[in-house]
Protein backbone atom coordinates (compact mmCIF):
# COMPACT_ATOMS: atom_id res chain seq x y z
CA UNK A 1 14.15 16.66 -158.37
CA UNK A 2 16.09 17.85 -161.24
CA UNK A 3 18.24 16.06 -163.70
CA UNK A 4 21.33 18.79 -162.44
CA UNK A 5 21.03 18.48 -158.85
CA UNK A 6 24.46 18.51 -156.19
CA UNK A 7 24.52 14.94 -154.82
CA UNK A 8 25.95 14.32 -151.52
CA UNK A 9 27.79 10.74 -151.47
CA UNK A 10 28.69 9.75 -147.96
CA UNK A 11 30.74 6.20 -147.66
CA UNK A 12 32.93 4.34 -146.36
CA UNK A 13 33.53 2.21 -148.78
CA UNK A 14 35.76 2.99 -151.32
CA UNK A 15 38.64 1.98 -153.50
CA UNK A 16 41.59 1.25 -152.22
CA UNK A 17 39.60 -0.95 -149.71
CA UNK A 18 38.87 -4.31 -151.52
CA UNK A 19 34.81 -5.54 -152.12
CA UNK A 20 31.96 -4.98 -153.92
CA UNK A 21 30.34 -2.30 -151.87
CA UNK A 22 33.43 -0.30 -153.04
CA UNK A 23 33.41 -1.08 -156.30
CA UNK A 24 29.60 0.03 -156.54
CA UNK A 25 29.93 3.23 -154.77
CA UNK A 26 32.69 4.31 -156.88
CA UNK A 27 30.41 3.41 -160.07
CA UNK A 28 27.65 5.41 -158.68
CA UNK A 29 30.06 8.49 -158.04
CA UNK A 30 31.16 8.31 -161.61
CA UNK A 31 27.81 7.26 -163.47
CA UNK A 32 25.87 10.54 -161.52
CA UNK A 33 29.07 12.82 -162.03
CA UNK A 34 27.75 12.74 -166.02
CA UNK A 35 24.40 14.72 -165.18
CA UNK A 36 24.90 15.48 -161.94
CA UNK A 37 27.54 17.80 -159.26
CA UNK A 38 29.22 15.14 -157.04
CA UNK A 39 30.51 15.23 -153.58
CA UNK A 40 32.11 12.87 -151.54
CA UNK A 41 32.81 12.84 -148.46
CA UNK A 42 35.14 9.06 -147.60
CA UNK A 43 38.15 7.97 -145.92
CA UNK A 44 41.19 9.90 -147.26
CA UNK A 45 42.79 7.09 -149.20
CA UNK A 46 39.69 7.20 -151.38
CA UNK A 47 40.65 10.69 -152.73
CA UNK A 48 43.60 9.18 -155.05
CA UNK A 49 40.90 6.76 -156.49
CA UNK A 50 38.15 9.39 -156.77
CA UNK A 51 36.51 9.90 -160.25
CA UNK A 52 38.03 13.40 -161.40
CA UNK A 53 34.32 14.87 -161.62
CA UNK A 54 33.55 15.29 -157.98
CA UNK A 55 34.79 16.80 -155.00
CA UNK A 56 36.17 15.53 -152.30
CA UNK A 57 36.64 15.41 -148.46
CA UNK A 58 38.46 12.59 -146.81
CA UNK A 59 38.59 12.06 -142.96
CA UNK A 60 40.53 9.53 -141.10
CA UNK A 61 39.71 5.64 -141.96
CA UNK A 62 39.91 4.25 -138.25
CA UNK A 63 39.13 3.75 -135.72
CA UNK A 64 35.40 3.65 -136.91
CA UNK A 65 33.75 5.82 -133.85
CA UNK A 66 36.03 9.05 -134.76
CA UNK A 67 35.62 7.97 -138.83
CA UNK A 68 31.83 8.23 -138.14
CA UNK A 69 31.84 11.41 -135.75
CA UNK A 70 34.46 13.21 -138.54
CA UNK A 71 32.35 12.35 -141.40
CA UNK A 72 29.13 13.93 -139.46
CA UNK A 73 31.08 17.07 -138.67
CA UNK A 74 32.24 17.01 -142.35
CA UNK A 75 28.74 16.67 -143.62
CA UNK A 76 27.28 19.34 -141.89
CA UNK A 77 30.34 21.83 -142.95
CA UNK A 78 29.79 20.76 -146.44
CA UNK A 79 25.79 21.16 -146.08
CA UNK A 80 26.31 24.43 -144.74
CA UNK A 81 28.56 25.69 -147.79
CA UNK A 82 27.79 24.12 -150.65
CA UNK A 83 23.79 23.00 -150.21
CA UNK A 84 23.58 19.85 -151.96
CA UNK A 85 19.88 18.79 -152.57
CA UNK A 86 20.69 15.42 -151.93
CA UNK A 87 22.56 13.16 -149.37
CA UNK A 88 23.37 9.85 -150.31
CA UNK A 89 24.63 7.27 -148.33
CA UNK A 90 26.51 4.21 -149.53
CA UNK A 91 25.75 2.12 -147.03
CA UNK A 92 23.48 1.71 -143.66
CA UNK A 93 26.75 2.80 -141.90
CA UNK A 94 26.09 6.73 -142.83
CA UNK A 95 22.39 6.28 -142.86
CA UNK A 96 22.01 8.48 -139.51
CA UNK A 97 24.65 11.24 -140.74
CA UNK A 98 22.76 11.60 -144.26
CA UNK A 99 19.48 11.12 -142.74
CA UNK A 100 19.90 13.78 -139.72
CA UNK A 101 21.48 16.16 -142.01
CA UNK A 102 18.95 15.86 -144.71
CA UNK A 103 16.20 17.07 -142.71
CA UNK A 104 18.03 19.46 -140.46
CA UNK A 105 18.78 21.37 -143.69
CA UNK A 106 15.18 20.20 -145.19
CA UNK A 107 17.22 18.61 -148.40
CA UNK A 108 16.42 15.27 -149.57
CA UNK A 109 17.57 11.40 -148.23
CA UNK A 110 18.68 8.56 -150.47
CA UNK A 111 20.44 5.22 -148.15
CA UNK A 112 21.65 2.28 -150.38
CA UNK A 113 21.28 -0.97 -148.15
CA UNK A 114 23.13 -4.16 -148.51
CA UNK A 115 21.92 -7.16 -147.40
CA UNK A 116 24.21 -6.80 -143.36
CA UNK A 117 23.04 -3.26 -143.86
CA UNK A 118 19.24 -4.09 -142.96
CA UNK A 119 19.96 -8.11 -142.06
CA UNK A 120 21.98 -8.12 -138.79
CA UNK A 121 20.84 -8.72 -135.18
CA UNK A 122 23.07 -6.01 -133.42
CA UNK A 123 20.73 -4.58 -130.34
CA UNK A 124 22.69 -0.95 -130.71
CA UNK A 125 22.45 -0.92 -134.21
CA UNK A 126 18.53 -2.16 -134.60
CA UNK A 127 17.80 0.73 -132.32
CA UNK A 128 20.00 3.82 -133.51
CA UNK A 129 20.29 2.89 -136.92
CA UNK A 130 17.27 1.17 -138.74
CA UNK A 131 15.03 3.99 -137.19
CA UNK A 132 17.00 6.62 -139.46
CA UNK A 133 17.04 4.21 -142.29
CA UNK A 134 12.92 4.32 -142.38
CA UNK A 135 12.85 8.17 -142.08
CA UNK A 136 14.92 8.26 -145.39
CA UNK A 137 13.21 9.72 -148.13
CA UNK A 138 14.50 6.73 -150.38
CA UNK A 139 15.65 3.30 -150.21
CA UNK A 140 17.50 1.44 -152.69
CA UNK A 141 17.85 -2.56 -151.74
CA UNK A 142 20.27 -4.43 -153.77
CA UNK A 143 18.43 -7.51 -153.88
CA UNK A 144 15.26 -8.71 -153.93
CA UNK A 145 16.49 -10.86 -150.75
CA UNK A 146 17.64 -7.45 -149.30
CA UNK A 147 14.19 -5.80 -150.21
CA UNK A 148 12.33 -8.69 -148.44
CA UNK A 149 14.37 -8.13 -144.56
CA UNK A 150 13.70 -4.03 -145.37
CA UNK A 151 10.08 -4.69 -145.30
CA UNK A 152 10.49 -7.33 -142.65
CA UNK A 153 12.43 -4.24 -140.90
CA UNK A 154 9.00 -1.98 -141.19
CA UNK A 155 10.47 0.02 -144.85
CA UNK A 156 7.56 1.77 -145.74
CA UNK A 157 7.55 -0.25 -149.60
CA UNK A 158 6.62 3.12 -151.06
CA UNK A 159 10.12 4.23 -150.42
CA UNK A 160 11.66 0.72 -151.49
CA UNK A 161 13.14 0.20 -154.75
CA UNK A 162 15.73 -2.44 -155.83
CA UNK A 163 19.02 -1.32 -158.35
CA UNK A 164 21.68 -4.38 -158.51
CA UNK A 165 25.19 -3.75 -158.34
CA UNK A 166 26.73 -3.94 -161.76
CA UNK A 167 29.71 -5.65 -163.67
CA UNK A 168 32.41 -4.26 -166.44
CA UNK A 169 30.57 -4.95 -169.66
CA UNK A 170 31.50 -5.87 -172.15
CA UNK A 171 35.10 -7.29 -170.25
CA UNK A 172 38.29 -6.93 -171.74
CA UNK A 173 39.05 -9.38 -174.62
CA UNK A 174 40.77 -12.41 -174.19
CA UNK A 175 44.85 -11.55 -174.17
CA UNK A 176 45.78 -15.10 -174.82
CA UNK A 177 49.68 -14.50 -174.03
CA UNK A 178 48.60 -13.06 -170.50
CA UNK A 179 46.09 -16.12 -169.83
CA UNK A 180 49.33 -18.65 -171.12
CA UNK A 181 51.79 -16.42 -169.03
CA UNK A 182 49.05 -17.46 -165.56
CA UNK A 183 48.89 -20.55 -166.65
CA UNK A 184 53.15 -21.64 -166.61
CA UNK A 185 53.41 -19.56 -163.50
CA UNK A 186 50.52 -21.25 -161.37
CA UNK A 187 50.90 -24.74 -163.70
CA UNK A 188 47.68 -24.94 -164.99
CA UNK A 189 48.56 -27.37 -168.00
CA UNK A 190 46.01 -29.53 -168.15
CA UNK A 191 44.15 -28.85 -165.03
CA UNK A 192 40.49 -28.02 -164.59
CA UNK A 193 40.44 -24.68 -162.82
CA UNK A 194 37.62 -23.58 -160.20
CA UNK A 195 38.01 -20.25 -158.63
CA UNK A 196 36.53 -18.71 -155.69
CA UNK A 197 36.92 -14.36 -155.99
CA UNK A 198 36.29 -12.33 -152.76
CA UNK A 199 36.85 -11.63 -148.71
CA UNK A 200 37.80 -14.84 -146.63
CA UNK A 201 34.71 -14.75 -143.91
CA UNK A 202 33.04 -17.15 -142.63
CA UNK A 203 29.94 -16.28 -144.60
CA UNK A 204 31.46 -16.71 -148.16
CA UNK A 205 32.28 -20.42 -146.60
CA UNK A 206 35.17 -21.56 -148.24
CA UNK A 207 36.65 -23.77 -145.75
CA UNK A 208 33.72 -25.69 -145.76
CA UNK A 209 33.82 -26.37 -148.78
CA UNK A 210 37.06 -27.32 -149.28
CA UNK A 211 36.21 -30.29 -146.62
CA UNK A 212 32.79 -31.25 -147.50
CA UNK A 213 33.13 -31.18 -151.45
CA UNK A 214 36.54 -29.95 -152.79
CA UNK A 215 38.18 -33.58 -151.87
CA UNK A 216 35.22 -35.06 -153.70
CA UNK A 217 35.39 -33.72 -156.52
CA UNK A 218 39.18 -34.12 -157.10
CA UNK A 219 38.57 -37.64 -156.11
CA UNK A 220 36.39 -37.80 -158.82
CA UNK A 221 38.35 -35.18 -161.42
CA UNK A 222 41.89 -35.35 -159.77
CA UNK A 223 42.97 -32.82 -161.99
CA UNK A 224 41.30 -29.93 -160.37
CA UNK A 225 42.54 -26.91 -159.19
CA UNK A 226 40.81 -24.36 -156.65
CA UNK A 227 42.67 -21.27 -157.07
CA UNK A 228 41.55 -18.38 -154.32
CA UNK A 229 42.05 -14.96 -155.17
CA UNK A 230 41.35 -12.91 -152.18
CA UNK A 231 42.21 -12.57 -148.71
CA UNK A 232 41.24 -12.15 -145.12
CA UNK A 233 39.84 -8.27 -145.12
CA UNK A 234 41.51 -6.04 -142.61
CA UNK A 235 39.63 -3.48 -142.85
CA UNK A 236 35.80 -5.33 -142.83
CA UNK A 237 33.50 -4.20 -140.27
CA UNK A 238 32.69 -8.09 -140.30
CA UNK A 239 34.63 -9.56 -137.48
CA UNK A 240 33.85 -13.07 -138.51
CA UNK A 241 36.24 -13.82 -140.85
CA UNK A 242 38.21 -17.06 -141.88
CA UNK A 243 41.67 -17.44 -142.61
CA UNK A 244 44.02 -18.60 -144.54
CA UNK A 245 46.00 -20.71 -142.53
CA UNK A 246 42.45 -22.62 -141.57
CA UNK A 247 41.69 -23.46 -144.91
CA UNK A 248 45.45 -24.52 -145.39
CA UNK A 249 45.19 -26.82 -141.93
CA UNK A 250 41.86 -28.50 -143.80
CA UNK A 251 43.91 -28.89 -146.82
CA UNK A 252 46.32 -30.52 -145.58
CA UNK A 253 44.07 -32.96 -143.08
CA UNK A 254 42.22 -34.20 -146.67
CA UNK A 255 45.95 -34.43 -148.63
CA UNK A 256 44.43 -31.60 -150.86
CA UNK A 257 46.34 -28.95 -150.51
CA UNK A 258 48.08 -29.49 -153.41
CA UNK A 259 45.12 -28.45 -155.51
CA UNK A 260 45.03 -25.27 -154.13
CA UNK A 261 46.60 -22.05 -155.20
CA UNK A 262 46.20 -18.64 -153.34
CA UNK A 263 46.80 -15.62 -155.17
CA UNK A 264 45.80 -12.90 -152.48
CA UNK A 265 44.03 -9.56 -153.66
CA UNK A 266 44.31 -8.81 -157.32
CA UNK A 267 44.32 -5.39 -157.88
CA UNK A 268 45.14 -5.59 -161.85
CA UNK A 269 42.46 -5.64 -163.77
CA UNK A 270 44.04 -7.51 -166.60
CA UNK A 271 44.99 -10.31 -164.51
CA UNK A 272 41.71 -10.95 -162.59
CA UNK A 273 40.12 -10.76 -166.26
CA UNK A 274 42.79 -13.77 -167.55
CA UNK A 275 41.70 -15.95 -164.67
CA UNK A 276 37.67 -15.66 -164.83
CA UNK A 277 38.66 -16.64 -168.63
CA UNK A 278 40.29 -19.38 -167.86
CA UNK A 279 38.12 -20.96 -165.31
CA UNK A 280 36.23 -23.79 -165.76
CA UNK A 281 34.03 -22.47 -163.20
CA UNK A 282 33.67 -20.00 -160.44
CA UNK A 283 32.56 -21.79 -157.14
CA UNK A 284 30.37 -19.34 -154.66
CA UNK A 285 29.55 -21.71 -151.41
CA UNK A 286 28.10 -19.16 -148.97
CA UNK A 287 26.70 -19.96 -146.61
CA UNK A 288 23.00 -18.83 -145.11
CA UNK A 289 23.81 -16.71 -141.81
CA UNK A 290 20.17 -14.99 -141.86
CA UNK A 291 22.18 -12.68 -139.25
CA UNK A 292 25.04 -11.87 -141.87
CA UNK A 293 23.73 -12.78 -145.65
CA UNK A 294 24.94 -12.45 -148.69
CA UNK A 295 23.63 -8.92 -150.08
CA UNK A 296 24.13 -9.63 -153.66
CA UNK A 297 27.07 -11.81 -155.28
CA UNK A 298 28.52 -9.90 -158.01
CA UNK A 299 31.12 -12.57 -158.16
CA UNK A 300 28.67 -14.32 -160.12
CA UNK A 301 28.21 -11.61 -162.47
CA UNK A 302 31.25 -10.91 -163.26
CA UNK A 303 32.14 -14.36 -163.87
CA UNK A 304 29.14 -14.51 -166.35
CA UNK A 305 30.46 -11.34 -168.26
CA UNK A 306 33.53 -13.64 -168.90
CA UNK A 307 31.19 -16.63 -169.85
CA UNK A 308 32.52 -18.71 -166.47
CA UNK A 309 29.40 -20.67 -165.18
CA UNK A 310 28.87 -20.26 -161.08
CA UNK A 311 27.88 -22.89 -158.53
CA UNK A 312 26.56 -21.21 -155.56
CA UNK A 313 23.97 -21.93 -152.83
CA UNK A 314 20.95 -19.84 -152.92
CA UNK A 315 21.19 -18.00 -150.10
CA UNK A 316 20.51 -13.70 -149.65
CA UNK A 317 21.06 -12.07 -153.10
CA UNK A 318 22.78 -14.46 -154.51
CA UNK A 319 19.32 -15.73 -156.22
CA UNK A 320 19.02 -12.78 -158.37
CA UNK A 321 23.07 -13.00 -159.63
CA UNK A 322 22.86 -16.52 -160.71
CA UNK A 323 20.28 -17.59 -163.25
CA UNK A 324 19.76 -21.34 -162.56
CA UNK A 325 20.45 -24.22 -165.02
CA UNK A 326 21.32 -20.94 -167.36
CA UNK A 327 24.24 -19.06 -166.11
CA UNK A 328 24.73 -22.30 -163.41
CA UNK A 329 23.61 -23.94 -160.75
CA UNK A 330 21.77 -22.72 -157.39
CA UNK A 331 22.10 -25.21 -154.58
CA UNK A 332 19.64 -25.37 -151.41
CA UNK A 333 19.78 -26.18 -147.89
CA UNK A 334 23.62 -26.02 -147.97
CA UNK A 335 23.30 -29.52 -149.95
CA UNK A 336 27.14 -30.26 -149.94
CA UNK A 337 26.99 -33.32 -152.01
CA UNK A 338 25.00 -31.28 -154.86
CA UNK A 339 27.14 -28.62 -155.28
CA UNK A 340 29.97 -31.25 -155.92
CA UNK A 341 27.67 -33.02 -158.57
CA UNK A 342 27.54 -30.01 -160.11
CA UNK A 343 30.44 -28.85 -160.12
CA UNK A 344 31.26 -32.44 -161.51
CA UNK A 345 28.54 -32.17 -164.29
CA UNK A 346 30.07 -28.46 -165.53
CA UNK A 347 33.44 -29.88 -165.51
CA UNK A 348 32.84 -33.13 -167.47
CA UNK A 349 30.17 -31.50 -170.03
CA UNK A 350 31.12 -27.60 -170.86
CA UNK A 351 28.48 -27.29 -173.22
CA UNK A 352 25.92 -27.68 -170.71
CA UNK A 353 26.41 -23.99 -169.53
CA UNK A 354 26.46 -21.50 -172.64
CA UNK A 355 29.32 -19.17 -172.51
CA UNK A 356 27.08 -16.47 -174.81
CA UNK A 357 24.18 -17.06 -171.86
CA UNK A 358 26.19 -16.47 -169.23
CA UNK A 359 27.69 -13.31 -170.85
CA UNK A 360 24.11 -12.20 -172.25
CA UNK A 361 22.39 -12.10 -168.99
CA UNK A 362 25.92 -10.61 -167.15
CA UNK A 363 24.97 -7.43 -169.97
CA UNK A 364 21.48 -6.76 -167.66
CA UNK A 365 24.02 -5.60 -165.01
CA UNK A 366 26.65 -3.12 -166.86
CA UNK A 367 27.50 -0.04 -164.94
CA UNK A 368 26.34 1.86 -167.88
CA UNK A 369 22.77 0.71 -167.12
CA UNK A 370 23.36 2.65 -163.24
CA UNK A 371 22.87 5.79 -164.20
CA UNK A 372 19.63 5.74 -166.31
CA UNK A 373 18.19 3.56 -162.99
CA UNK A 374 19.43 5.83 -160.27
CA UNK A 375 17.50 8.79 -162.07
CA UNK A 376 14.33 7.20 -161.77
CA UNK A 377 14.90 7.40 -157.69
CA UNK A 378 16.08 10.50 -158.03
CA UNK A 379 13.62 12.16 -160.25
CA UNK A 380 10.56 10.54 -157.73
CA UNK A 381 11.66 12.65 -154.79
């Protein structure tokens, strides 16, 4: 293909709904719209968050049966009038609708898969949807995890390649007055901070890890502070979700709950920055649903392009985010009582992470990196 080509983007997710899937779509939009013509077609909230560069078509968010039958209707009117050479769908969820259209007007397929994309064990979807995700012309996992269930899935691997999700890099310097002005409003003086950033579900596994190693390690460091920044998703196609009156209830039943702040979404950019800074360390507990996993964890990334160390389990994607004993600390088998050692050993010996590590391997990931990576897909069509 050529380096000018029109490039269909069809998605659900996008900004203003909260994730990482939205996040990367949005960077793919606007890292393609510098060589290439960009359409989307999204939900119509998306439109005021669009990068200026492309075109757009919105259709109605919900419910998700008449989102899915606008966007195909939408797809073929924009196929028929504009001819993009490629269709390119965010997610699995518009795999069929780029897939069908692709080939009815003998253009060219591209479906990025996340890890629930290719990983779940829905009968309706296995049979409808994986079958158009094989007859795409390309594949792009975003983990080597993710990679593995597409060839477990029968992805032919000539198709298969792998592109990460990316992070803001470099971040925005330190504003010290901002950081100081988070710290008197949450009181933060002299506490050791852990955050966890992203969706309460079930899969990121937060309540269990407030009971089965939060209360450990403040009985061990009584100082710390979990602050959550996020919220239960109302818009997630996951159903399985956790809230946060559960996590208060557990809280409360270990006389925690005290030590633990929630901040909801943060939309500001400056103020999600000024907490990764001043974490002591970002804590990522998910836990392994082989029916639901973890696609990626840019969490982690992020968190390393701020120099904040992550202690995860390594589960799904997760294993290519976090670089172990470098960047943190990978935990198997759900191994409760490790992840609160380490956590433990971060927070009584900073050095033994390397804020420059962490931030030098977060680099591998910038968004500017997307671009140059997507071509090589492209240009192999």
């Amino acid at each position: 293909m050529k380096s000018n080509d029109t490039i269909l983007i069809i998605t659900r997710n996008l900004p203003p709904l909260v994730g990482g899937m939205e996040r990367l779509n949005w960077h793919i939009a606007d890292e393609l719209s510098k060589d290439h013509q960009i359409i989307v077609i999204s939900h119509s909230q998306a439109k005021f968050e669009a990068t200026p560069q492309t075109s757009f078509y919105g259709v109605r968010l919900n419910p998700l049966p008449l989102f899915l039958l606008l966007t195909f209707i939408t797809t073929f009117w924009v196929c028929l009038r504009q001819r993009p050479d490629i269709l390119f769908a965010g997610s699995g969820l518009t795999a069929p609708i780029a897939v069908f259209w692709a080939k009815i007007f003998r253009k060219k397929s591209i479906v990025y898969i996340h890890g629930l994309d290719i990983g779940t064990d829905h009968l309706f979807y296995n049979w409808l949807w994986i079958p158009f995700i094989r007859s795409s012309d390309q594949i792009i996992a975003n983990s080597s995890p993710t990679y593995d269930i597409c060839i477990s899935k029968g992805i032919c691997i000539r198709k298969l390649s792998i592109i990460h999700p990316g992070v803001s890099y470099p971040p925005k310097p330190k504003n010290d007055q901002l950081i100081q002005q988070l710290i008197n409003q949450y009181q933060l003086q002299g506490k050791q901070v852990l955050i966890s950033v992203g969706r309460l579900t079930q899969r990121k596994g937060l309540n269990e890890f407030i009971d089965l190693s939060l209360s450990k390690v403040i009985d061990k460091i009584s100082n710390t502070i979990l602050v959550v920044i996020g919220d239960t998703p109302n818009q997630s196609l996951n159903k399985n979700l956790q809230s946060k009156e559960l996590i208060i209830a557990t809280a409360k039943k270990l006389g925690i709950e005290k030590n633990i702040i929630f901040t909801g979404n943060i939309s500001d950019d400056d103020i999600l920055t000024s907490f990764y800074y001043l974490a002591d360390v970002h804590i990522f507990p998910v836990k392994h649903i082989p029916e639901d996993p973890e696609g990626f964890g840019m969490v982690a990334i992020e968190a390393a392009a701020h120099g904040t160390p992550t202690v995860a389990f390594a589960t799904g994607g997760i294993v290519d985010a976090v670089q172990h004993g470098k960047t943190g600390y990978l935990i198997e088998n759900q191994d409760y009582q490790k992840i609160t050692n380490s956590i433990i050993e971060i927070l009584e010996n900073k050095a033994s992470i390397s804020e420059q590590t962490c931030m030098q391997y977060a680099e591998k990931f910038a968004w500017y990196h997307l671009k140059s990576k997507f071509e090589k897909v492209i240009v192999s069509l």
